[in-house]
Protein backbone atom coordinates (compact mmCIF):
# COMPACT_ATOMS: atom_id res chain seq x y z
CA UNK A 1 24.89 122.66 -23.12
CA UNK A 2 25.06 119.60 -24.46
CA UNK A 3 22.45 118.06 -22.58
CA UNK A 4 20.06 120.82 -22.63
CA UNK A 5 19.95 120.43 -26.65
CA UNK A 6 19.53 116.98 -26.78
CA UNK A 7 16.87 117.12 -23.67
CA UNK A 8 14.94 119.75 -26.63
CA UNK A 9 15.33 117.39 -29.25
CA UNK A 10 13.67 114.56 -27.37
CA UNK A 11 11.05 117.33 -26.34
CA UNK A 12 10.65 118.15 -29.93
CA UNK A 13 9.80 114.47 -30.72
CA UNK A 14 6.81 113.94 -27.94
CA UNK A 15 8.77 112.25 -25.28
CA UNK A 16 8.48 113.42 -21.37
CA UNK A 17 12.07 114.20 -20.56
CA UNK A 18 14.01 113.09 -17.27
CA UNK A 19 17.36 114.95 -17.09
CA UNK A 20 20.11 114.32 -14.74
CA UNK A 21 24.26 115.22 -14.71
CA UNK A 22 25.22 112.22 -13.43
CA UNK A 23 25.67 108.62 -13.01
CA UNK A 24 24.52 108.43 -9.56
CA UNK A 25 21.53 110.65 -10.43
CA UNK A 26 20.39 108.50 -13.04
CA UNK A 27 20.16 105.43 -10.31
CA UNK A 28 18.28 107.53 -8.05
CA UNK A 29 15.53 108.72 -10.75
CA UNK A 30 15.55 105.24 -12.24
CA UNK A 31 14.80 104.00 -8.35
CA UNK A 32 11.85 106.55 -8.05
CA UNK A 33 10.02 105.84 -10.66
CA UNK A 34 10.15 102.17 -10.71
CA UNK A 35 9.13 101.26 -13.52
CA UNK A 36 7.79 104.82 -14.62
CA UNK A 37 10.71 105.02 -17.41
CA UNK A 38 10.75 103.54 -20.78
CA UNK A 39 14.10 104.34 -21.86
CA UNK A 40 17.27 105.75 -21.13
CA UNK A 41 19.75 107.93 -22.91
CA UNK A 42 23.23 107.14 -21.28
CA UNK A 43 26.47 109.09 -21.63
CA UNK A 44 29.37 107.47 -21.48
CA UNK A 45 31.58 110.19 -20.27
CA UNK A 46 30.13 111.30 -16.71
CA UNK A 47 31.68 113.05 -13.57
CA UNK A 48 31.97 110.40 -10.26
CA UNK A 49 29.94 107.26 -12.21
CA UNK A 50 30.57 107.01 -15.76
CA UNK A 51 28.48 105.37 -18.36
CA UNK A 52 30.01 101.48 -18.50
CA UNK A 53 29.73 101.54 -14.53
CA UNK A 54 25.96 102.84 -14.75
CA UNK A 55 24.97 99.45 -17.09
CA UNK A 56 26.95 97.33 -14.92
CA UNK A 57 24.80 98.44 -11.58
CA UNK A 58 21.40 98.19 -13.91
CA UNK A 59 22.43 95.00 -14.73
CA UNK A 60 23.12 93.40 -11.53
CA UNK A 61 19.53 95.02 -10.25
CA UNK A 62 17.92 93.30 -12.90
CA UNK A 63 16.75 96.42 -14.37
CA UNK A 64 14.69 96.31 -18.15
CA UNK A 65 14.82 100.02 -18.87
CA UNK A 66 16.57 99.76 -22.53
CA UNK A 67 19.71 102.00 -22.51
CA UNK A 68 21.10 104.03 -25.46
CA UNK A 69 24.60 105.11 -25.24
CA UNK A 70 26.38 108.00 -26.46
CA UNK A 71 29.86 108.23 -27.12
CA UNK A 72 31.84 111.19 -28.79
CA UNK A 73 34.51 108.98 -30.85
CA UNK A 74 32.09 106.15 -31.49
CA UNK A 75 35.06 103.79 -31.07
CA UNK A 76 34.56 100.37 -31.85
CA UNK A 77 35.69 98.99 -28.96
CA UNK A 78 33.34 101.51 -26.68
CA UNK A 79 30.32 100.64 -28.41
CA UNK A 80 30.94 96.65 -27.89
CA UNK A 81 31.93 97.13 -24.18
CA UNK A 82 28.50 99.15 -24.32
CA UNK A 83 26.51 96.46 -25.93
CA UNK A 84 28.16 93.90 -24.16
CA UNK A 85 27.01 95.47 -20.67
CA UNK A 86 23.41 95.74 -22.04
CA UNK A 87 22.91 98.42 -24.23
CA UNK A 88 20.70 98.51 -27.15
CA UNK A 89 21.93 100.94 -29.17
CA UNK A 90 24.38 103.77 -29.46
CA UNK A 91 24.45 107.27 -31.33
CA UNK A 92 27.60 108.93 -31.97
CA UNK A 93 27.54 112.94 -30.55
CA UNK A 94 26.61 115.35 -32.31
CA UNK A 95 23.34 113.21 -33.27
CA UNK A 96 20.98 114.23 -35.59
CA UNK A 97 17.23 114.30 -34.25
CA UNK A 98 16.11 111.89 -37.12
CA UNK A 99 18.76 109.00 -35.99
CA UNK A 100 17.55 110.09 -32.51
CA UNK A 101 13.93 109.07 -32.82
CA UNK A 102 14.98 105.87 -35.25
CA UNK A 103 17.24 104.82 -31.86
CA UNK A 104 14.83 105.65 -29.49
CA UNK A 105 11.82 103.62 -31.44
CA UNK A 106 13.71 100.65 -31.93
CA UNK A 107 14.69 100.32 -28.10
CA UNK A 108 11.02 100.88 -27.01
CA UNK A 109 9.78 98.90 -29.73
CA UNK A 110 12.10 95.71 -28.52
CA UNK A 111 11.01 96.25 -25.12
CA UNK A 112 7.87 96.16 -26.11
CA UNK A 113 8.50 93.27 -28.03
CA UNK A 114 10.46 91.13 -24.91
CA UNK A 115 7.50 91.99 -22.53
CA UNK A 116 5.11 90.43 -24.34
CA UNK A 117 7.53 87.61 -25.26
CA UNK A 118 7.95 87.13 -21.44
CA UNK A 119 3.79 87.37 -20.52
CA UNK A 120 3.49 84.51 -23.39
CA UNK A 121 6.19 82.43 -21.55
CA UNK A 122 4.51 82.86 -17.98
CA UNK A 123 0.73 82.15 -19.76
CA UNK A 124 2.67 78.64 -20.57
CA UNK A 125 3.93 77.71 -17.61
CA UNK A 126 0.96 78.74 -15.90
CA UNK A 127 2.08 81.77 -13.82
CA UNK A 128 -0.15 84.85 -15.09
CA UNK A 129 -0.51 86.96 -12.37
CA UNK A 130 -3.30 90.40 -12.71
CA UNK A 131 -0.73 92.91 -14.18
CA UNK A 132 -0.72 90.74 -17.39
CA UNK A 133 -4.16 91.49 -17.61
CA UNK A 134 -4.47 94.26 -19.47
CA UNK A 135 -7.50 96.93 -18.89
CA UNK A 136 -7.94 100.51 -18.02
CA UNK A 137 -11.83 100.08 -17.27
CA UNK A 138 -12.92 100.83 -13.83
CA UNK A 139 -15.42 97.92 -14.53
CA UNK A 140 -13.07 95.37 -15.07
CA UNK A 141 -10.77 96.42 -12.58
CA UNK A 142 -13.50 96.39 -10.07
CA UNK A 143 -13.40 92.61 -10.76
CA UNK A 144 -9.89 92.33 -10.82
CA UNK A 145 -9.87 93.91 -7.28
CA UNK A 146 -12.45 91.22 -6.03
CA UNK A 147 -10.10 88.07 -7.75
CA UNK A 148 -7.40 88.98 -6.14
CA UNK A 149 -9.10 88.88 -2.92
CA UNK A 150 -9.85 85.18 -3.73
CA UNK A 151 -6.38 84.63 -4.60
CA UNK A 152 -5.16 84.77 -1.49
CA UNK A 153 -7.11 82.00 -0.22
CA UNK A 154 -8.79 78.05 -1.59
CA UNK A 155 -12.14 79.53 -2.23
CA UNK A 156 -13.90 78.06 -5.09
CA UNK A 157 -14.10 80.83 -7.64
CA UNK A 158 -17.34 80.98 -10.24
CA UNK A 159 -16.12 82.76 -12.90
CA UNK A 160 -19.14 84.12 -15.39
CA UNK A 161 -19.07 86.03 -18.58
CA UNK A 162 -19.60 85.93 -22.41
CA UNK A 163 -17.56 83.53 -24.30
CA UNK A 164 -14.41 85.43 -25.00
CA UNK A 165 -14.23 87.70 -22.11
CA UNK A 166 -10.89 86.25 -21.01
CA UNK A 167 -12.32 83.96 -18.25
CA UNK A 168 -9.41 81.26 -18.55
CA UNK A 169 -6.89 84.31 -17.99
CA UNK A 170 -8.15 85.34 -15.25
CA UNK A 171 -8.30 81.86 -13.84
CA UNK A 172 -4.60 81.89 -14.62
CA UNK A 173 -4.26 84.84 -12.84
CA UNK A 174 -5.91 84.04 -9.41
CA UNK A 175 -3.71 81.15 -9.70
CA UNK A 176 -0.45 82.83 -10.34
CA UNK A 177 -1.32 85.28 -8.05
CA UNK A 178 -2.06 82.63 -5.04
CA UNK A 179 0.30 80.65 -2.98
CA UNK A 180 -0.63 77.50 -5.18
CA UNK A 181 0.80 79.27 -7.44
CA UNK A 182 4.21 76.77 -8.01
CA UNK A 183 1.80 73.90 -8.18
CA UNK A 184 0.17 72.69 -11.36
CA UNK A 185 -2.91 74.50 -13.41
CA UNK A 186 -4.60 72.35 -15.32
CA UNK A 187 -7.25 73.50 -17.64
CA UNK A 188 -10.52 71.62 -18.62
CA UNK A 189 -13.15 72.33 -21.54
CA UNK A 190 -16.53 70.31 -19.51
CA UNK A 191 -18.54 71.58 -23.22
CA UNK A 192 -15.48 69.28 -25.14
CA UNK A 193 -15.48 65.85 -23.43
CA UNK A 194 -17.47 63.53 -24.76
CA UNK A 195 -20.16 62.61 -22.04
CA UNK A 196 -19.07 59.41 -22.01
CA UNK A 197 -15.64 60.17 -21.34
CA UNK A 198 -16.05 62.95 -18.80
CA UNK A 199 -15.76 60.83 -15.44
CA UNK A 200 -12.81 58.89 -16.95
CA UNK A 201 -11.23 62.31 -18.04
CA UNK A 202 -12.02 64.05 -14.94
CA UNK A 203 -11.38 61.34 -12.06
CA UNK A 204 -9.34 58.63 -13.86
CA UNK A 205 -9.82 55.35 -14.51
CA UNK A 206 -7.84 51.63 -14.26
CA UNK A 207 -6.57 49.56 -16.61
CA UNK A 208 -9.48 47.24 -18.18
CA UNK A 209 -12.54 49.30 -16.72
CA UNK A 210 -13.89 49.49 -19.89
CA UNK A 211 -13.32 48.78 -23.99
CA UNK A 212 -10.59 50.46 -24.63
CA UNK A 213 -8.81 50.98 -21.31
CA UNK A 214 -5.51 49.68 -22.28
CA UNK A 215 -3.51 52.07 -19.79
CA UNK A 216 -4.64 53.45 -15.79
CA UNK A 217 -5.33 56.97 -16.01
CA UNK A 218 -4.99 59.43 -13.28
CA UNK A 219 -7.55 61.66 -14.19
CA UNK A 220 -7.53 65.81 -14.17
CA UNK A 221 -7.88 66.06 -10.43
CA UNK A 222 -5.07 64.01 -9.53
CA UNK A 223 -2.88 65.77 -12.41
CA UNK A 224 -3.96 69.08 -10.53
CA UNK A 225 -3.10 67.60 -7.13
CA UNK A 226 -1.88 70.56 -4.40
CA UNK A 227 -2.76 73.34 -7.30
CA UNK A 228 -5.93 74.43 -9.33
CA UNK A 229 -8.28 72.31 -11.37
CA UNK A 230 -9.93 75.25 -14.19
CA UNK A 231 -13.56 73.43 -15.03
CA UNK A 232 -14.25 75.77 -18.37
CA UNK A 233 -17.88 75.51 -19.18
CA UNK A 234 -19.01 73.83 -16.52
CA UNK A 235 -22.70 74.40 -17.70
CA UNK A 236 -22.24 71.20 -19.93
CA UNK A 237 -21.58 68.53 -17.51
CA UNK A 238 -23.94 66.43 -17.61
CA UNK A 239 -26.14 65.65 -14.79
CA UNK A 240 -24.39 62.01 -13.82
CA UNK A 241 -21.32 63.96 -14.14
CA UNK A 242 -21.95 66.61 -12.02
CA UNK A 243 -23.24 64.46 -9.39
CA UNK A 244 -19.92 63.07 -8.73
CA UNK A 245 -18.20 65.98 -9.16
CA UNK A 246 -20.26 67.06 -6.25
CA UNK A 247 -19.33 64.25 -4.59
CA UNK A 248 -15.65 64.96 -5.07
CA UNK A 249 -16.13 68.23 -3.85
CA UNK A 250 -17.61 67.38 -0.73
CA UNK A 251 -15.72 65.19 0.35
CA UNK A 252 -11.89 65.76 -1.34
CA UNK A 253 -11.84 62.47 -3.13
CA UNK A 254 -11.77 60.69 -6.39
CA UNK A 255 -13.39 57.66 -7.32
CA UNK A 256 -11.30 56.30 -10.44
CA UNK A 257 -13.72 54.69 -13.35
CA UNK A 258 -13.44 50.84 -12.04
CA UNK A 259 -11.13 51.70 -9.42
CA UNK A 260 -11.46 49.92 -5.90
CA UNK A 261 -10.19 52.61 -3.28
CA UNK A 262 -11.03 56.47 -3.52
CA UNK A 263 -7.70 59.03 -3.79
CA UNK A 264 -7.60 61.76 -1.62
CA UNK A 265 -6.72 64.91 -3.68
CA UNK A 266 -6.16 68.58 -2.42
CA UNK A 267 -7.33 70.66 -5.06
CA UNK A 268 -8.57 74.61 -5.81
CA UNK A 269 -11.61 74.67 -8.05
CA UNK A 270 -11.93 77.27 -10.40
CA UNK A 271 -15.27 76.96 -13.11
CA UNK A 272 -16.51 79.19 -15.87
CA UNK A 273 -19.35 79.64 -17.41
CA UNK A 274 -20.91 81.33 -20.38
CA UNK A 275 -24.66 80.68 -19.73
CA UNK A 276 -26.18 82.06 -17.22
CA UNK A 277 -25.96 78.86 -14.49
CA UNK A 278 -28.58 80.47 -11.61
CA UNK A 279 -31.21 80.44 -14.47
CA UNK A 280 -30.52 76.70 -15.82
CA UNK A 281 -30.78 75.45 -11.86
CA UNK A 282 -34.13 77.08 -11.88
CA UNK A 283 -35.14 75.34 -14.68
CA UNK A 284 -33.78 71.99 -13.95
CA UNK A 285 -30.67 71.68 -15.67
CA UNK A 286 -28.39 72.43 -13.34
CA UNK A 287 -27.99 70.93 -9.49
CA UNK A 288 -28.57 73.67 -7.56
CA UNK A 289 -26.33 72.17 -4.52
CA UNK A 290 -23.53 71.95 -6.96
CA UNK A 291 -24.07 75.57 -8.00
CA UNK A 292 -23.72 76.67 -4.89
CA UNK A 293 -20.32 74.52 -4.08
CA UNK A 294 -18.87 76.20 -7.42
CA UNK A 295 -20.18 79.78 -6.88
CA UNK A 296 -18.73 80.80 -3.59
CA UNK A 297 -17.32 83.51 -4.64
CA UNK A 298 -18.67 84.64 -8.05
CA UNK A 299 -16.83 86.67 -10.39
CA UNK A 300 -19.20 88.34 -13.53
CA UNK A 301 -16.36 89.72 -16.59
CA UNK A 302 -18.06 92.34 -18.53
CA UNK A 303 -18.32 91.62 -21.72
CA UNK A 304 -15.85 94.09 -24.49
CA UNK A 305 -18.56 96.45 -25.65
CA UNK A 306 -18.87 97.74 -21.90
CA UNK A 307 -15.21 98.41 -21.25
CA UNK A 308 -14.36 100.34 -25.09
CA UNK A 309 -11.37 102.14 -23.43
CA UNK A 310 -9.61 98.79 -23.35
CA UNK A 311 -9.49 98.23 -26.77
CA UNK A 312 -6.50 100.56 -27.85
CA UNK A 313 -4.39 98.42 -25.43
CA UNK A 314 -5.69 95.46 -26.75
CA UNK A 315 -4.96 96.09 -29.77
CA UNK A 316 -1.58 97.30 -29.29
CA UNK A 317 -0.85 94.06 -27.17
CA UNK A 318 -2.66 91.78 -30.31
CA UNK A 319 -0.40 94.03 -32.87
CA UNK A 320 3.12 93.99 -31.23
CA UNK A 321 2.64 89.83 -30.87
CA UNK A 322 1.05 88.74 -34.45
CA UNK A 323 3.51 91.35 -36.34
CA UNK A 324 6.43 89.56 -34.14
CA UNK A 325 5.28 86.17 -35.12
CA UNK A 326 4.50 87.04 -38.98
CA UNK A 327 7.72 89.13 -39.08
CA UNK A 328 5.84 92.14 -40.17
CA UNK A 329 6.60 95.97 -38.82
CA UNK A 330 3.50 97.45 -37.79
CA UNK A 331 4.36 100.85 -36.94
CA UNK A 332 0.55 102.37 -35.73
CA UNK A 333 -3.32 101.92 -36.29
CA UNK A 334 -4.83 104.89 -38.08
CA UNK A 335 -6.54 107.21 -36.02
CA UNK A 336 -10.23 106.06 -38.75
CA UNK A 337 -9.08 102.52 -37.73
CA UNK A 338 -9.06 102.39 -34.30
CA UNK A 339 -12.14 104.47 -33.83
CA UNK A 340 -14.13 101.69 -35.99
CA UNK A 341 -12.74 99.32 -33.67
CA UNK A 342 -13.27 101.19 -30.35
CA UNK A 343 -16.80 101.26 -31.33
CA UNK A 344 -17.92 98.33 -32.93
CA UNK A 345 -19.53 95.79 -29.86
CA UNK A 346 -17.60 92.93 -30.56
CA UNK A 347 -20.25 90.02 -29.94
CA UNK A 348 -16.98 87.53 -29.85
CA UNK A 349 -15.73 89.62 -27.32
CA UNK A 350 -11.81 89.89 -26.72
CA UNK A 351 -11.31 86.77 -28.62
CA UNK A 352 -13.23 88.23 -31.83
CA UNK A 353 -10.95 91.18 -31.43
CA UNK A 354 -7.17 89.06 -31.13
CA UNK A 355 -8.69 87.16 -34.33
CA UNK A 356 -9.35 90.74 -36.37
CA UNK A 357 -5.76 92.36 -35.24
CA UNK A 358 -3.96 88.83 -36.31
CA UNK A 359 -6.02 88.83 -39.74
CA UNK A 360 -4.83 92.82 -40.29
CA UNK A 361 -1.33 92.01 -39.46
CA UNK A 362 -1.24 89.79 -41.85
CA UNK A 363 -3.31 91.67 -44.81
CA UNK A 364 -0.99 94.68 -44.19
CA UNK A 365 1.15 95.59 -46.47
CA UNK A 366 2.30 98.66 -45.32
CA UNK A 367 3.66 99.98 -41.64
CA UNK A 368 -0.22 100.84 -40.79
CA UNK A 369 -3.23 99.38 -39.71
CA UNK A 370 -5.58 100.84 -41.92
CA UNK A 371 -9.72 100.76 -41.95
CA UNK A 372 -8.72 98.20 -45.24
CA UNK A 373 -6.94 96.00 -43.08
CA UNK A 374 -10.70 95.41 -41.19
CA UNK A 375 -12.50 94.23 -43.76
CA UNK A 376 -15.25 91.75 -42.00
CA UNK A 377 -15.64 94.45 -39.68
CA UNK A 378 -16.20 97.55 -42.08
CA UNK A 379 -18.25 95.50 -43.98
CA UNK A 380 -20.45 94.42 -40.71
CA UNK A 381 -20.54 98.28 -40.03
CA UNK A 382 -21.81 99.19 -43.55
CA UNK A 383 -24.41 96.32 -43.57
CA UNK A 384 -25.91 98.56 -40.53
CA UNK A 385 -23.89 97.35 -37.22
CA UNK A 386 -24.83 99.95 -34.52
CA UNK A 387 -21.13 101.62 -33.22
CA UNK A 388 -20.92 102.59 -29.71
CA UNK A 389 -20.15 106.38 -29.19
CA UNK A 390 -16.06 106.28 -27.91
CA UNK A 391 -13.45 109.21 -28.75
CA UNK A 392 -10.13 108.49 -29.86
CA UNK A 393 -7.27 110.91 -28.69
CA UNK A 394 -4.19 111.37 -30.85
CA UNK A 395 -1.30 109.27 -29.75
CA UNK A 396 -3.44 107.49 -26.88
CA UNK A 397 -1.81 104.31 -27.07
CA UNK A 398 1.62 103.67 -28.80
CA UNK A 399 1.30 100.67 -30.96
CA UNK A 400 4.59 99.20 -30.53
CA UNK A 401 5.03 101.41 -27.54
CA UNK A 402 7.33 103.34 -29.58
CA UNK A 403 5.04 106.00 -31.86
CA UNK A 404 1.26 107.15 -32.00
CA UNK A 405 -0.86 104.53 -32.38
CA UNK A 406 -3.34 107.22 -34.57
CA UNK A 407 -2.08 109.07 -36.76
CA UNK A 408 -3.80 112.49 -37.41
CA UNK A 409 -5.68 113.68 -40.78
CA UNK A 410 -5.22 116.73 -42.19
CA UNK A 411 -6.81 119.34 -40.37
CA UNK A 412 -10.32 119.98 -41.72
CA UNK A 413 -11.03 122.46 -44.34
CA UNK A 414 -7.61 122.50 -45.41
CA UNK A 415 -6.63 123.35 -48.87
CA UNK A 416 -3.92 124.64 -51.46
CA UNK A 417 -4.81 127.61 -53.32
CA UNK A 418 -3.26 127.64 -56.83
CA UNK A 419 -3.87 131.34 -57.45
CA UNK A 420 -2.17 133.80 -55.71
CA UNK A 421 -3.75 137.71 -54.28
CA UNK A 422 -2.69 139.15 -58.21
CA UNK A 423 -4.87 136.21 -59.61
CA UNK A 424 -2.09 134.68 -61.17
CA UNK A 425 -0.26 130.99 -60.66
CA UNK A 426 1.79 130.74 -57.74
CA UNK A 427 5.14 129.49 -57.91
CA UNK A 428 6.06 125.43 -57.95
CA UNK A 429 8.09 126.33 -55.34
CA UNK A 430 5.55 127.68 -52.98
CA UNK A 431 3.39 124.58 -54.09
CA UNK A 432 6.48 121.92 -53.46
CA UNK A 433 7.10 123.73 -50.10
CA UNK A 434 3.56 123.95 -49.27
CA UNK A 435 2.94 120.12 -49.57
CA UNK A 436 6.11 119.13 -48.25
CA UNK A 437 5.09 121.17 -45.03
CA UNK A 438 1.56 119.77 -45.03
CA UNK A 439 3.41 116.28 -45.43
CA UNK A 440 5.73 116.55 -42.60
CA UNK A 441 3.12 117.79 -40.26
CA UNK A 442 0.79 114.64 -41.51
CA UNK A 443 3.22 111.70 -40.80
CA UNK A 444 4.21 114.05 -37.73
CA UNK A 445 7.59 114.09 -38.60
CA UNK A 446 8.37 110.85 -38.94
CA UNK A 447 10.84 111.70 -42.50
CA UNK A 448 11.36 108.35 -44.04
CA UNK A 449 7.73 107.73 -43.95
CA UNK A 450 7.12 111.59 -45.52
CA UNK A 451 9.87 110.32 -48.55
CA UNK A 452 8.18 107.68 -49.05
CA UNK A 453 4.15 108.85 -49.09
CA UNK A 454 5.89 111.69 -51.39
CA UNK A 455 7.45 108.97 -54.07
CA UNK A 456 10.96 110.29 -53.53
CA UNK A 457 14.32 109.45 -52.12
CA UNK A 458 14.71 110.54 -48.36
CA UNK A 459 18.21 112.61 -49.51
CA UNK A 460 16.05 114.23 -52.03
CA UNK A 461 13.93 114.91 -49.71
CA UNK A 462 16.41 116.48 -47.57
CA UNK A 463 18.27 118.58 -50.05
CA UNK A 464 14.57 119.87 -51.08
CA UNK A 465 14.09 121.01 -47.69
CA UNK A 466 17.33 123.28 -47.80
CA UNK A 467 16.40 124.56 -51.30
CA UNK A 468 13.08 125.21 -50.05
CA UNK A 469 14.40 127.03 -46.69
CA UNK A 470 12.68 124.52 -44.96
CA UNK A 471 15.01 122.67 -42.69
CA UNK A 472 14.86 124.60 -39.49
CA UNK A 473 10.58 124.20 -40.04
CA UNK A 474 10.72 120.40 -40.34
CA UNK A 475 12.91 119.86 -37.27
CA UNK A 476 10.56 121.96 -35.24
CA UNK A 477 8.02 119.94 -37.04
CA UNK A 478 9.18 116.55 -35.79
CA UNK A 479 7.25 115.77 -32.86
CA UNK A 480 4.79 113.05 -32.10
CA UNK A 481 2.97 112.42 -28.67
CA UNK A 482 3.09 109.32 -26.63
CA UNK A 483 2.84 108.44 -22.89
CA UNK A 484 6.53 107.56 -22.85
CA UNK A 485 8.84 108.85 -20.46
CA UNK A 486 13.13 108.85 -21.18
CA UNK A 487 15.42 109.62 -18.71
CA UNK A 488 18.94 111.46 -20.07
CA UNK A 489 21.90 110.76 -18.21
CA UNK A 490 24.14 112.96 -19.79
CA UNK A 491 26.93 115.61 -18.80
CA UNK A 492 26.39 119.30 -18.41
């Protein structure tokens, strides 16, 4: 009984529900879906495996799923050996649906936090690999499937694409994904060197081979030695500079600036490119050889405006970092918000877009991204900015993978009438009760967020809702949709 009410509560609130009787089933389903559940809501009181012998066997698998315990007694002791195993929470039985949702936000919402804590950690040690690339267009993926073919060997990778298209990670993640992948990446901005610095930069250079060479330098093909050398616009060598680099190519050696004996280097050449390099070699600005030692396998990233279904992930992804960073909590992107953004066409590409997200985390001063947290980009929009035609379904993407990233406006047409069928004033009760519904089914049930649009206290709120006879309606009312699955381990 027990678990069939609390499996209809989660119901109630949006979430996909796994349920199971036991320990042992809860390993099983957590071992088919691999990585297809977001959360777990753990007993602690189980036939055969109970609840503190459950965490121990996620823990020594490694396993990320947050877990919420429940416990009847909510004993002090209980809830630290709980926490202590790995849990994240706990709710005391009989739980309320409101405390319910609270828990189960805050455990997605931290794992949604330490994910992206962990993809910034492996973009600084170098070791990206594609699933921290985040898209659900079948053009991009269509790329992605080609650049992980060239992972797997040395081929030198030409990687084109508008500046901000997210070239440099997906350099990172042919490298990560490769088997150079525990060897160094080292990263090079050909547009940012100085032309008269490039060779000496780029191959090295001895002590006292020119004013100002106090110390040897190795240069960034020896620093990449046995792993991947990233050339980012590679367009702006200039055309000494690329000569040798051809050279270097050819023939897997350096010649350091004043230097008396070539090094032999073993290196995987990645380049990027935001011009369009096949037109400057036909115009002379380019070596064509050289082109054609850097392009061997080409990769083209389409640009942001052509892949508008990965913006609500983006911006999730953008959201969950900068508000971590700022200490803000940014709770969801209105549903007005995220269209504008979806489609606007973003001429700085993905990079334009990170910038936007970080300035709106930090103008917010509420829980939501709001169309007033865009400014430079509502204003672009009503100065005449064509936006591309892209639908945005309700709950799509859950900001901090823990509630609707859109939240819905009231239903069109919708209005209170003040007079009732006898033509006279209708009650302030049936006018309280009627906005209080209209509320709750607004902020889809999320009640400290309905308190506090309303101006009141949340146990006001509550003790209205009795008065009112409204209760039973709101907790029917409490539901929101997201794409998040929970698994409930619980006891018959």
């Amino acid at each position: 009984m027990q678990r069939r009410l609390l499996e209809a509560t989660i119901g109630r609130l949006g979430y996909a529900v796994v349920a199971v009787d036991s320990g042992e089933a809860a390993l099983q389903a957590l071992a088919q879906r691999e990585g297809g559940v977001d959360a777990v809501l753990l007993d602690l009181v189980m036939p055969d495996l109970d609840g503190m012998a459950v965490l121990t066997r996620l823990r020594e698998q490694g396993c990320a799923v947050p877990v919420i315990v429940q416990t009847a007694n909510g004993s002090i002791d209980a809830v630290v050996s709980a926490m202590r195993a790995g849990a994240v929470d706990f709710v005391v039985k009989p739980v309320g649906a409101e405390r319910l949702a609270v828990s189960i936000q805050n455990a997605l919402a931290t794992r949604a936090l330490e994910s992206e804590i962990r993809r910034f950690k492996r973009s600084r040690a170098g070791t990206l690999t594609f699933s921290d690339v985040l898209t659900r267009s079948s053009r991009m993926a269509a790329v992605l499937k080609l650049a992980h073919k060239a992972a797997a060997s040395s081929i030198p990778v030409l990687i084109e694409g508008e500046s901000g298209t997210g070239k440099e990670l997906a350099a990172r993640a042919i490298h990560g994904s490769g088997t150079r992948r525990a060897k160094p990446f080292v990263a090079v901005n050909c547009g940012a060197i100085p032309e008269n610095l490039v060779e000496s930069i780029l191959f090295g250079h001895e002590k006292g081979a020119f004013t100002g060479a106090f110390d040897r330098h190795i240069g960034k093909f020896v620093e990449a030695d046995g792993g991947t050398l990233f050339l980012d616009e590679i367009g702006e060598l200039s055309p000494d500079a690329q000569v040798k680099l051809l050279r270097t190519l050819q023939t897997g050696e350096v010649d350091p600036v004043g230097g008396r004996h070539t090094v032999k280097v073993d290196v995987r050449v990645v380049s990027a490119t935001n011009r369009d390099l096949l037109a400057r070699v036909k115009a002379g600005q380019f070596r064509e050889d050289l082109y054609y030692r850097l392009a061997v396998f080409p990769l083209v990233l389409p640009p942001l405006r052509h892949r508008p279904e990965d913006i609500p992930e983006l911006v999730r992804h953008f959201a969950v970092r900068f508000a971590a960073e700022e200490g803000k909590r940014v709770r969801a992107v209105s549903a007005e918000a995220l269209r504008m953004l979806a489609g606007y066409p973003w001429p700085g590409n993905v990079r334009q877009l990170e910038n936007a997200v970080f300035r709106a985390v930090v103008l917010a001063e509420t829980d939501e991204l709001t169309v007033a947290e865009f400014p430079q980009i509502a204003a672009q929009i009503d100065d005449g900015a064509p936006l591309a035609p892209f639908e945005v379904e309700p709950g799509e993407i859950p900001l901090a993978a823990e509630v609707p990233a859109v939240q819905l406006a009231a239903e069109p047409g919708e209005s209170l009438p003040l007079t009732g069928p006898g033509g006279h004033v209708v009650a302030m009760e049936e006018v309280e009760a009627a906005v209080i519904r209209h509320a709750i089914r607004h902020y889809r049930g999320q009640m400290t967020e309905v308190a506090r649009r309303l101006g009141i206290g949340r146990s006001t709120l509550y003790r209205r809702l009795k008065d009112l006879g409204l209760d039973a309606e709101a907790e029917a009312e409490a539901g929101i949709e997201t794409g998040v699955t929970l698994a409930a381990a619980l006891p018959a």
